[in-house]
N, C-alpha and C. Protein backbone atom coordinates (compact mmCIF):
# COMPACT_ATOMS: atom_id res chain seq x y z
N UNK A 1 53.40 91.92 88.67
CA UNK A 1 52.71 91.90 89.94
C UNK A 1 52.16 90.51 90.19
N UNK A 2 51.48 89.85 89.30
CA UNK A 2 50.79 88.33 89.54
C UNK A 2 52.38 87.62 89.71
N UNK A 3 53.30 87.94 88.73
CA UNK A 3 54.30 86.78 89.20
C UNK A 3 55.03 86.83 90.45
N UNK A 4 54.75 88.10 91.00
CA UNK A 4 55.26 88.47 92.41
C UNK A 4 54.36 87.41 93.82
N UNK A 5 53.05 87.31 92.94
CA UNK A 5 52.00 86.57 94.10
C UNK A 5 52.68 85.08 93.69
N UNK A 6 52.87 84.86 92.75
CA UNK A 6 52.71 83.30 92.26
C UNK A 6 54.29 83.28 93.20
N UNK A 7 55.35 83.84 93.00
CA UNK A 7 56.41 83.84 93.78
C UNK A 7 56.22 83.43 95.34
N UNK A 8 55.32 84.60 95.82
CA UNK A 8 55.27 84.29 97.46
C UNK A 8 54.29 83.17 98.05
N UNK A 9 52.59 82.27 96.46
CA UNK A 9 52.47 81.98 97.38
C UNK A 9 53.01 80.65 97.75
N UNK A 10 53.83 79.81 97.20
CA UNK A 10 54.30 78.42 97.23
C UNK A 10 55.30 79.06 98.61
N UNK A 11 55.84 80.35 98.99
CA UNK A 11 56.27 80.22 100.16
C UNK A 11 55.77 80.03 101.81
N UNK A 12 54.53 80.82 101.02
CA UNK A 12 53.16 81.06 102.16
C UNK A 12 52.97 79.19 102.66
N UNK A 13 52.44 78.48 101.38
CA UNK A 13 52.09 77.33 101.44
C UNK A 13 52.92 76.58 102.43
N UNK A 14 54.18 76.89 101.71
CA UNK A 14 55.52 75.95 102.79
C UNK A 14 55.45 76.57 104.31
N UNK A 15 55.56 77.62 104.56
CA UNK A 15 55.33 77.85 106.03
C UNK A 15 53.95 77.73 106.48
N UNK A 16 52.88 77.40 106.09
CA UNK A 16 51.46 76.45 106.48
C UNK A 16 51.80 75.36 106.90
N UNK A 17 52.52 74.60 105.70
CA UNK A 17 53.00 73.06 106.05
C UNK A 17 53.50 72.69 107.05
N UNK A 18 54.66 73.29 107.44
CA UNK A 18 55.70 73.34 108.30
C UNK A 18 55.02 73.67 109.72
N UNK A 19 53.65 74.47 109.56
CA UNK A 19 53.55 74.91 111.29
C UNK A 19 51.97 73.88 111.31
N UNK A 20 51.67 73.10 110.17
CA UNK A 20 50.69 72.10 110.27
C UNK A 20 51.17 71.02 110.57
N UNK A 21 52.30 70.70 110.48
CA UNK A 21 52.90 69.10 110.79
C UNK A 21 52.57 68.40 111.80
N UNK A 22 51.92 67.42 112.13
CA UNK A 22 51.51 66.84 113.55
C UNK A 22 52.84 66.70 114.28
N UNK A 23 52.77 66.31 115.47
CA UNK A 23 53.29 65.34 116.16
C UNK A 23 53.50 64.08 115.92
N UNK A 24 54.54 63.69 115.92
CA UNK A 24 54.78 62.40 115.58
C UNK A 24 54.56 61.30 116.56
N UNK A 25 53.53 60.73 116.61
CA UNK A 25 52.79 59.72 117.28
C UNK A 25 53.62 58.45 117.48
N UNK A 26 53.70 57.81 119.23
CA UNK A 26 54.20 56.39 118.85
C UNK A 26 53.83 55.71 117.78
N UNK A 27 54.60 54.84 117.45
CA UNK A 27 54.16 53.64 116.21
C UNK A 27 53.07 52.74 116.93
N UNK A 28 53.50 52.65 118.07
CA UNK A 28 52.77 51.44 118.20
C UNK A 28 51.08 51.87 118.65
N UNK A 29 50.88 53.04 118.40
CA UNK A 29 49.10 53.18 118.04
C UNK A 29 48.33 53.08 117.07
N UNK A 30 47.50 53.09 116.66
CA UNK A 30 46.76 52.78 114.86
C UNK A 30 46.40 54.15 114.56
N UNK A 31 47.28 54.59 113.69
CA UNK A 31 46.79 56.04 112.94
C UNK A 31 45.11 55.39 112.20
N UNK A 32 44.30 56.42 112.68
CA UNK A 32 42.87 55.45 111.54
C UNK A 32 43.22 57.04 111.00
N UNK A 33 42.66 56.57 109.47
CA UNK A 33 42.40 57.77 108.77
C UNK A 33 40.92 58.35 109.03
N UNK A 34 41.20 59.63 108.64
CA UNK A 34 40.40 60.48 109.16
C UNK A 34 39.29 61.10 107.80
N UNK A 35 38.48 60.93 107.83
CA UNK A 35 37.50 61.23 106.45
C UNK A 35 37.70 62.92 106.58
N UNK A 36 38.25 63.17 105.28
CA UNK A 36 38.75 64.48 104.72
C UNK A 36 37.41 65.28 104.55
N UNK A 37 36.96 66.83 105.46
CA UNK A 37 36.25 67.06 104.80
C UNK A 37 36.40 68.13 103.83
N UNK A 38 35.93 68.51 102.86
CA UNK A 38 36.02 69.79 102.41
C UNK A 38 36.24 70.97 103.22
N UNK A 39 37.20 71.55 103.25
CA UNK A 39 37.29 72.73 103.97
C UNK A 39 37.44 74.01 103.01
N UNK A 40 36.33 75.19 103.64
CA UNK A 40 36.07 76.44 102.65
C UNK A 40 37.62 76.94 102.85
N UNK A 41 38.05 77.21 101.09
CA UNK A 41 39.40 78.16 100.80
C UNK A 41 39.21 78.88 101.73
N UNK A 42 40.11 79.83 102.78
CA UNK A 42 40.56 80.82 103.09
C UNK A 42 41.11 81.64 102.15
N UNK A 43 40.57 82.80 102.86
CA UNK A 43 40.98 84.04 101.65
C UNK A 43 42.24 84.44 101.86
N UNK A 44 42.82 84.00 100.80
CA UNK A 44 44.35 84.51 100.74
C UNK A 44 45.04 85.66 101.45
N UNK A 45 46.08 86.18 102.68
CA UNK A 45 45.87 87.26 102.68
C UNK A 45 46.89 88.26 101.60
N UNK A 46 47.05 89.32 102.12
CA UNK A 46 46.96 90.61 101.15
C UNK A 46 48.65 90.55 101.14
N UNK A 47 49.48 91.17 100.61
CA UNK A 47 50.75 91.45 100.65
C UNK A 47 51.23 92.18 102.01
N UNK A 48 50.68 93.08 102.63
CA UNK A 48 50.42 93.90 103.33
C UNK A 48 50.06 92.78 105.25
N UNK A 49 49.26 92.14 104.79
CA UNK A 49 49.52 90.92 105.88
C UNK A 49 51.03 90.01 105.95
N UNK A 50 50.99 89.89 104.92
CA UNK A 50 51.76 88.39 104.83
C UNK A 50 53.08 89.68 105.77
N UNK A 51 53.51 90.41 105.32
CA UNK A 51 54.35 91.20 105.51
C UNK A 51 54.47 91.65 107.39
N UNK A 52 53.15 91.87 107.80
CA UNK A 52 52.78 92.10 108.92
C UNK A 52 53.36 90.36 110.04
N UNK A 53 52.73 89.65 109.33
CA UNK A 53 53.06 88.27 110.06
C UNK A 53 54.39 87.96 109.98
N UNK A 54 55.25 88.39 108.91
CA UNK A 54 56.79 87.73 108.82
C UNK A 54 57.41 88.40 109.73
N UNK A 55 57.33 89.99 109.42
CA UNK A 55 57.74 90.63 110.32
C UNK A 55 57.04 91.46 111.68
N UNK A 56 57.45 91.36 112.67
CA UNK A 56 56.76 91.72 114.22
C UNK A 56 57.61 92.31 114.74
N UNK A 57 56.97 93.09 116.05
CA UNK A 57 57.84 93.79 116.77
C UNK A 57 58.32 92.71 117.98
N UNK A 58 57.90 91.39 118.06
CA UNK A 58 58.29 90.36 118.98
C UNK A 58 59.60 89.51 118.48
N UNK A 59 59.53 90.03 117.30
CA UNK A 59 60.66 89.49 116.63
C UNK A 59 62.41 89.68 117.34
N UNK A 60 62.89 88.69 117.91
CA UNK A 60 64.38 88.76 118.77
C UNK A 60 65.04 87.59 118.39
N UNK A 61 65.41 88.09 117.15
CA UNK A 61 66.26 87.74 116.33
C UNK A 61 68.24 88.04 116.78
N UNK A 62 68.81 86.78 117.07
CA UNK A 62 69.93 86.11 117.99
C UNK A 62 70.66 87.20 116.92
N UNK A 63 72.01 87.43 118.00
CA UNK A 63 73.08 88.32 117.66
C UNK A 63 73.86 87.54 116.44
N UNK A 64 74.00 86.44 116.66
CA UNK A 64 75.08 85.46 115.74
C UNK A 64 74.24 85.41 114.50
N UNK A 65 72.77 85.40 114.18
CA UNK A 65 72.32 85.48 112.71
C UNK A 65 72.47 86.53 111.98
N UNK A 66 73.30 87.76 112.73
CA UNK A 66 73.49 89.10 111.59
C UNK A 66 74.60 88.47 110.88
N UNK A 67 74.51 88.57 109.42
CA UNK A 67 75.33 88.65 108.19
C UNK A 67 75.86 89.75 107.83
N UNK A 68 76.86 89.72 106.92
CA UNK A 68 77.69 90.35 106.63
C UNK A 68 76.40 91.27 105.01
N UNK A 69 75.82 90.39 104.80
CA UNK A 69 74.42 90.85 103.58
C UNK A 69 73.89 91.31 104.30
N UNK A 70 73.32 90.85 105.83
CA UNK A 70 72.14 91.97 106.07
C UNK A 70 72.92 93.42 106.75
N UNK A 71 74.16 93.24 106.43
CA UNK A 71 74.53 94.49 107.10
C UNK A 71 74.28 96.03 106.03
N UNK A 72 75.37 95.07 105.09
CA UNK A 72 75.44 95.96 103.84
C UNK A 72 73.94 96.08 102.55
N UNK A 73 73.21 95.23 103.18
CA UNK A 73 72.27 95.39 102.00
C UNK A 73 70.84 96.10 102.92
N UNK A 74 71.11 96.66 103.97
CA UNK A 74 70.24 97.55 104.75
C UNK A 74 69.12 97.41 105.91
N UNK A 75 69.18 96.01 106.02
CA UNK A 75 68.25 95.12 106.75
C UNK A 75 68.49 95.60 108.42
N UNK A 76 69.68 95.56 108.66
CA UNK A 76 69.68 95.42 110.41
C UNK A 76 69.83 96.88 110.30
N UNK A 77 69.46 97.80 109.67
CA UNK A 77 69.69 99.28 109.49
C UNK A 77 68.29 99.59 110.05
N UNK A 78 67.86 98.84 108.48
CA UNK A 78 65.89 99.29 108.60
C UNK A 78 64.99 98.95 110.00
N UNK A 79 65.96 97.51 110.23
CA UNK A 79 65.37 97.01 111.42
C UNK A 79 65.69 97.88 113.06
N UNK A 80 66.86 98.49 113.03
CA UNK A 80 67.17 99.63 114.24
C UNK A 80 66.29 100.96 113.83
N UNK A 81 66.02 101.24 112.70
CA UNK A 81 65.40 102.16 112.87
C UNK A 81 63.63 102.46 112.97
N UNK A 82 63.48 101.48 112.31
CA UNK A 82 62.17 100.33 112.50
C UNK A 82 61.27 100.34 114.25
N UNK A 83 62.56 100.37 115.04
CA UNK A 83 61.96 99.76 116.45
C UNK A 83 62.45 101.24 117.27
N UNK A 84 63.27 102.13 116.93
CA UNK A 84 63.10 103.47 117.56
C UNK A 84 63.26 104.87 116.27
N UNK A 85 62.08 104.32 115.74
CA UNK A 85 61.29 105.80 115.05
C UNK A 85 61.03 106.57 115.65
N UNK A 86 60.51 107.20 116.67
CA UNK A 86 60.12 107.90 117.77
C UNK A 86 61.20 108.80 118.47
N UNK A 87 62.38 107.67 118.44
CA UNK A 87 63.54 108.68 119.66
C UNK A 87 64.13 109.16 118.48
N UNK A 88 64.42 108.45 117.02
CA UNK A 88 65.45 109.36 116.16
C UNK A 88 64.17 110.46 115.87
N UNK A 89 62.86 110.45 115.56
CA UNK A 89 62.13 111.41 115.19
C UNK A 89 62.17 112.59 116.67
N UNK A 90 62.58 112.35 118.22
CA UNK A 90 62.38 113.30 118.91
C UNK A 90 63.77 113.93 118.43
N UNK A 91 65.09 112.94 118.40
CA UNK A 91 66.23 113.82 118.36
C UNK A 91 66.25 114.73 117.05
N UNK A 92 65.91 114.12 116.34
CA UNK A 92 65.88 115.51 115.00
C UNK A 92 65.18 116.71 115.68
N UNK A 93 63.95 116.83 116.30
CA UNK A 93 63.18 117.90 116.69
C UNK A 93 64.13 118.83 117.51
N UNK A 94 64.25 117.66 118.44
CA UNK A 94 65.46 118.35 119.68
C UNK A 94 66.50 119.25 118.85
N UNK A 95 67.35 118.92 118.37
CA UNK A 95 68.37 118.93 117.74
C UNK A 95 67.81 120.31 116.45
N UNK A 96 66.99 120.58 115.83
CA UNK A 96 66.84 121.13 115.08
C UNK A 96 66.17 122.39 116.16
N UNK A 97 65.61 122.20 117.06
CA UNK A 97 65.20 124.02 117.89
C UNK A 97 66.51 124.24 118.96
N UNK A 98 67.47 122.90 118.82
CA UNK A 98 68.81 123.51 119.43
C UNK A 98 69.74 124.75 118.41
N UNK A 99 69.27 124.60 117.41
CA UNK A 99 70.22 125.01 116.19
C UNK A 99 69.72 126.65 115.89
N UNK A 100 68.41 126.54 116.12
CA UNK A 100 67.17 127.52 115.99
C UNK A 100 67.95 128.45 117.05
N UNK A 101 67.15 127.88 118.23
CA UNK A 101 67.74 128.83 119.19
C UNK A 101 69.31 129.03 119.47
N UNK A 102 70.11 128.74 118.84
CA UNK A 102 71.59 129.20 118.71
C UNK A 102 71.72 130.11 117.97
N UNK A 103 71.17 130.03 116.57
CA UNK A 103 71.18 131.03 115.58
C UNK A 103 70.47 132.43 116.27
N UNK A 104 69.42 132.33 116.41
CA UNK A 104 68.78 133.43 116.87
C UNK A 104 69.34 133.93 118.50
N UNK A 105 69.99 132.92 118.92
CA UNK A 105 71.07 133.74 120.25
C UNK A 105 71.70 134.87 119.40
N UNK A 106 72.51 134.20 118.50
CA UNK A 106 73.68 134.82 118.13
C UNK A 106 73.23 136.15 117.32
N UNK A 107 72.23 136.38 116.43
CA UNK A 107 71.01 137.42 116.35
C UNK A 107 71.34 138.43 116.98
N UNK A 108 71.11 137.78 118.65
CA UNK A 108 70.98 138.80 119.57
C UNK A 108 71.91 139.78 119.67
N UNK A 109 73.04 138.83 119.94
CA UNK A 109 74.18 139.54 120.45
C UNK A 109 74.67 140.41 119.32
N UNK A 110 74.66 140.13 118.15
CA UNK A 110 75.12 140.76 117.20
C UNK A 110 74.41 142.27 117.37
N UNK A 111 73.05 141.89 117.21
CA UNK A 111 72.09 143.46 117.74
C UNK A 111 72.15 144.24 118.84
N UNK A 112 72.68 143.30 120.02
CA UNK A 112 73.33 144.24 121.04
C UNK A 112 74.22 144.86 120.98
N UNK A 113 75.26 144.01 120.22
CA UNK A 113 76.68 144.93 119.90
C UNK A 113 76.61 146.28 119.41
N UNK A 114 75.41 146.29 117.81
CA UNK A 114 74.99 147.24 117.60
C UNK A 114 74.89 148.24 118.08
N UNK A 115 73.83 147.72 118.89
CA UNK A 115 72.85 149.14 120.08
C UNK A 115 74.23 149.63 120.80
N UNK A 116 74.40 148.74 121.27
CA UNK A 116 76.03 149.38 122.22
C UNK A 116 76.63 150.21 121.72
N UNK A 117 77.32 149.97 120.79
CA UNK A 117 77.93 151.03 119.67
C UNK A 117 77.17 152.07 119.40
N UNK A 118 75.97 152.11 119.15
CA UNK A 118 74.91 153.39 118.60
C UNK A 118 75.31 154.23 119.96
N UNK A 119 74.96 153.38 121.21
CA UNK A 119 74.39 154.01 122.61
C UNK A 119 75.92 154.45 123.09
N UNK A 120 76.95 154.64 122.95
CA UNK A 120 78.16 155.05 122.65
C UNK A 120 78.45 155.92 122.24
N UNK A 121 78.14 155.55 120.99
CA UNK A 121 78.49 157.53 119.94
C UNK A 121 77.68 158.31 120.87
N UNK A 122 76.29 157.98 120.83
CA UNK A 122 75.36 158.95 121.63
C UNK A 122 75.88 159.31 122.62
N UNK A 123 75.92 159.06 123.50
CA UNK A 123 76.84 159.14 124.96
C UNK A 123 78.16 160.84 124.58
N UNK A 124 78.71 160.21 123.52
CA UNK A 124 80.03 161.00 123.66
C UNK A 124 79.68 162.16 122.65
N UNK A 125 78.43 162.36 121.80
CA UNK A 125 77.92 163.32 121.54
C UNK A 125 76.95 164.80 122.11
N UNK A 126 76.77 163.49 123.26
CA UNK A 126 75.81 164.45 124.35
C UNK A 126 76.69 164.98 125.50
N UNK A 127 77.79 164.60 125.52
CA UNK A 127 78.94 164.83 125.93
C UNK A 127 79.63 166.09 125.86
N UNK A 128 79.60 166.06 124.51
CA UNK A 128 80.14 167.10 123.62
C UNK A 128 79.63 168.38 123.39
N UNK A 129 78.42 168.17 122.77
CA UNK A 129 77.43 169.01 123.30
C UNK A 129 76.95 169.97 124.94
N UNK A 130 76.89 169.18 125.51
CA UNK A 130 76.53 169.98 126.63
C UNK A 130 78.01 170.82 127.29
N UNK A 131 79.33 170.15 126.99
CA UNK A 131 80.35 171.18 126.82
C UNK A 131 80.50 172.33 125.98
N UNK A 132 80.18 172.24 125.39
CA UNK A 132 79.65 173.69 124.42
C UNK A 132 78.60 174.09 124.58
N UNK A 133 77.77 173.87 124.99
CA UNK A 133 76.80 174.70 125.99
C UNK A 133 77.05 175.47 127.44
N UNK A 134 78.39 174.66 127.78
CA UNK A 134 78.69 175.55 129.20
C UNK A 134 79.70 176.10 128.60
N UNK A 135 80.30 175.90 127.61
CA UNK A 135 81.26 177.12 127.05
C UNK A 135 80.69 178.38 126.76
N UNK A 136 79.69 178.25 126.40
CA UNK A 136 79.00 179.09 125.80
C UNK A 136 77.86 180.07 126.34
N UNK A 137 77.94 179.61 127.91
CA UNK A 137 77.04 180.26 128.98
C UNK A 137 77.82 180.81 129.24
N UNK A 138 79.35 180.95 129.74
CA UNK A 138 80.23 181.63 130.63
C UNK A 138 79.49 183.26 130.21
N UNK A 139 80.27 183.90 131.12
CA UNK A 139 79.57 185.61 131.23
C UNK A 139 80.60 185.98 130.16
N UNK A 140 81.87 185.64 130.27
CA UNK A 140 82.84 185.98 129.16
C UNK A 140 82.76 185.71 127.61
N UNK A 141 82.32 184.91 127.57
CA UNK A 141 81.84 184.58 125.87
C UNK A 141 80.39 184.98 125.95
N UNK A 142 79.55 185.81 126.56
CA UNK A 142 78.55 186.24 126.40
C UNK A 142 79.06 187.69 126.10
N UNK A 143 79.80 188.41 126.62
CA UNK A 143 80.30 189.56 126.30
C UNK A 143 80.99 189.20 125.09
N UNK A 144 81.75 188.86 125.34
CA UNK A 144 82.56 188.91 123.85
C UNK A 144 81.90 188.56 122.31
N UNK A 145 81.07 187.81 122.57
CA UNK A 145 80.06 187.19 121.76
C UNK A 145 79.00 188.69 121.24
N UNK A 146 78.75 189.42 122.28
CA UNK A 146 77.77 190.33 121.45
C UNK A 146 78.50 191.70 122.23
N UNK A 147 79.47 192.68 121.50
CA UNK A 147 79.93 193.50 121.25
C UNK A 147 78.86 194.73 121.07
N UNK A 148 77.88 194.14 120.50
CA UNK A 148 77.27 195.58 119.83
C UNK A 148 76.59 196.10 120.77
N UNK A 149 76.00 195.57 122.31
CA UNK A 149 75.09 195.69 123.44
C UNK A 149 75.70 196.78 124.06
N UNK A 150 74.97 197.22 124.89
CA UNK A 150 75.86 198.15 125.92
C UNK A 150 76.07 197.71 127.60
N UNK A 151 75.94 196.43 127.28
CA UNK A 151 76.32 195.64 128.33
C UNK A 151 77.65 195.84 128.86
N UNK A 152 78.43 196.02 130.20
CA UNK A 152 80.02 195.88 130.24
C UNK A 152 80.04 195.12 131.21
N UNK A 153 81.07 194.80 131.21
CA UNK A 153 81.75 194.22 132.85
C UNK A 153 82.06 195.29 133.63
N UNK A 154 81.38 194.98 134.49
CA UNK A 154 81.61 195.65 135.96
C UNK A 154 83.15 196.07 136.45
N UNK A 155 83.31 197.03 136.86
CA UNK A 155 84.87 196.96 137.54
C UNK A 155 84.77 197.44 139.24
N UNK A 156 83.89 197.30 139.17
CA UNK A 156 83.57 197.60 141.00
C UNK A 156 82.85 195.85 141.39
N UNK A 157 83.59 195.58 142.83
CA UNK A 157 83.00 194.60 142.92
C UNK A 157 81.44 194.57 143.62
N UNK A 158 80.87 193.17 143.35
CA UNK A 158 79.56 193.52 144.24
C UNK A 158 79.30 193.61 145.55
N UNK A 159 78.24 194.86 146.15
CA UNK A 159 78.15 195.27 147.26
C UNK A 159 76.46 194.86 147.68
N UNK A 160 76.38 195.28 149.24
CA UNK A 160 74.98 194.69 149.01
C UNK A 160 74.23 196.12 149.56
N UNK A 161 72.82 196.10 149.62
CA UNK A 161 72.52 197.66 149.64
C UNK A 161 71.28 197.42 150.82
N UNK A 162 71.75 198.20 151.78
CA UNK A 162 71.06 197.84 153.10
C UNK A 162 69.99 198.55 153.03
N UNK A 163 68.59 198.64 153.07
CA UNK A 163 67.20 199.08 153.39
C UNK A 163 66.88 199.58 154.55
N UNK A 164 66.89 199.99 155.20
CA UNK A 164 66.31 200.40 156.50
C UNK A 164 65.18 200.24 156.69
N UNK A 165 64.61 199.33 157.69
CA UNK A 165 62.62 199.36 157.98
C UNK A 165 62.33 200.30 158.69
N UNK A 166 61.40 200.31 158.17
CA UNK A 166 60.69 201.87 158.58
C UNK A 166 59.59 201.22 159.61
């Protein structure tokens, strides 16, 4: 871990240098030197900064500097996904209650098919049934059905029987 700091900070240093460099002044003025004063260390920053400052979201970085390394070693990957976290995090959501609600369509229909089928047999049972119930009302299979009564069939047809008001 320390040799990781001792690593970055001679890099830190060099990009200080580099964005401290004056302007390069005509010659023909008198540089006077300037009495050096002590200036209080700045506190180093943290890994976590340095990291923040290298990389930005202002960062527009030219088409022609992608490499063939930063392709394959994950960089312009991290960096597309880096700058739309948000839309790949909505499309997973999207995409995952599309899947939801497909499955549980298909649920449905399967359970309708069901019911259909149940509500079917039923149908052609009640069907069935209530035909053997009017078979079974006729006056003829009521006679024949109970023999032992002294019920008969009629052999005179029906007449009607007139009242006289008094």
């Amino acid at each position: 871990m320390a040799d990781e700091e001792k690593d970055q900070k001679p890099e830190l240093e060099l990009e200080i240098s580099v964005a401290e460099e004056p302007e390069e002044k005509p010659q023909e003025e008198e540089v006077q030197p300037q009495k050096e004063e002590p200036q209080p260390k700045a506190k180093e920053p943290s890994a976590l900064q340095q990291m923040k400052e290298q990389v930005s979201e202002d960062d527009d970085a030219p088409v022609g500097s992608l490499t063939l390394r930063q392709i394959v070693g994950g960089d312009y990957l991290f960096t597309l996904v880096r700058h739309h976290v948000l839309l790949i995090l909505l499309i997973v959501l999207i995409t995952t209650v599309y899947i939801g609600f497909r499955y549980q369509c298909q649920q449905d229909v399967i359970e309708i098919d069901r019911l259909e089928g149940e509500l079917q047999k039923a149908k052609y049972k009640a069907l069935s049934s209530s035909s053997n119930l009017t078979e079974m009302c006729r006056q003829s299979n009521v006679l024949r059905q109970n023999q032992d009564t002294l019920l008969q069939v009629s052999d005179q047809p029906p007449f009607i029987i007139e009242v006289p008001e008094e």
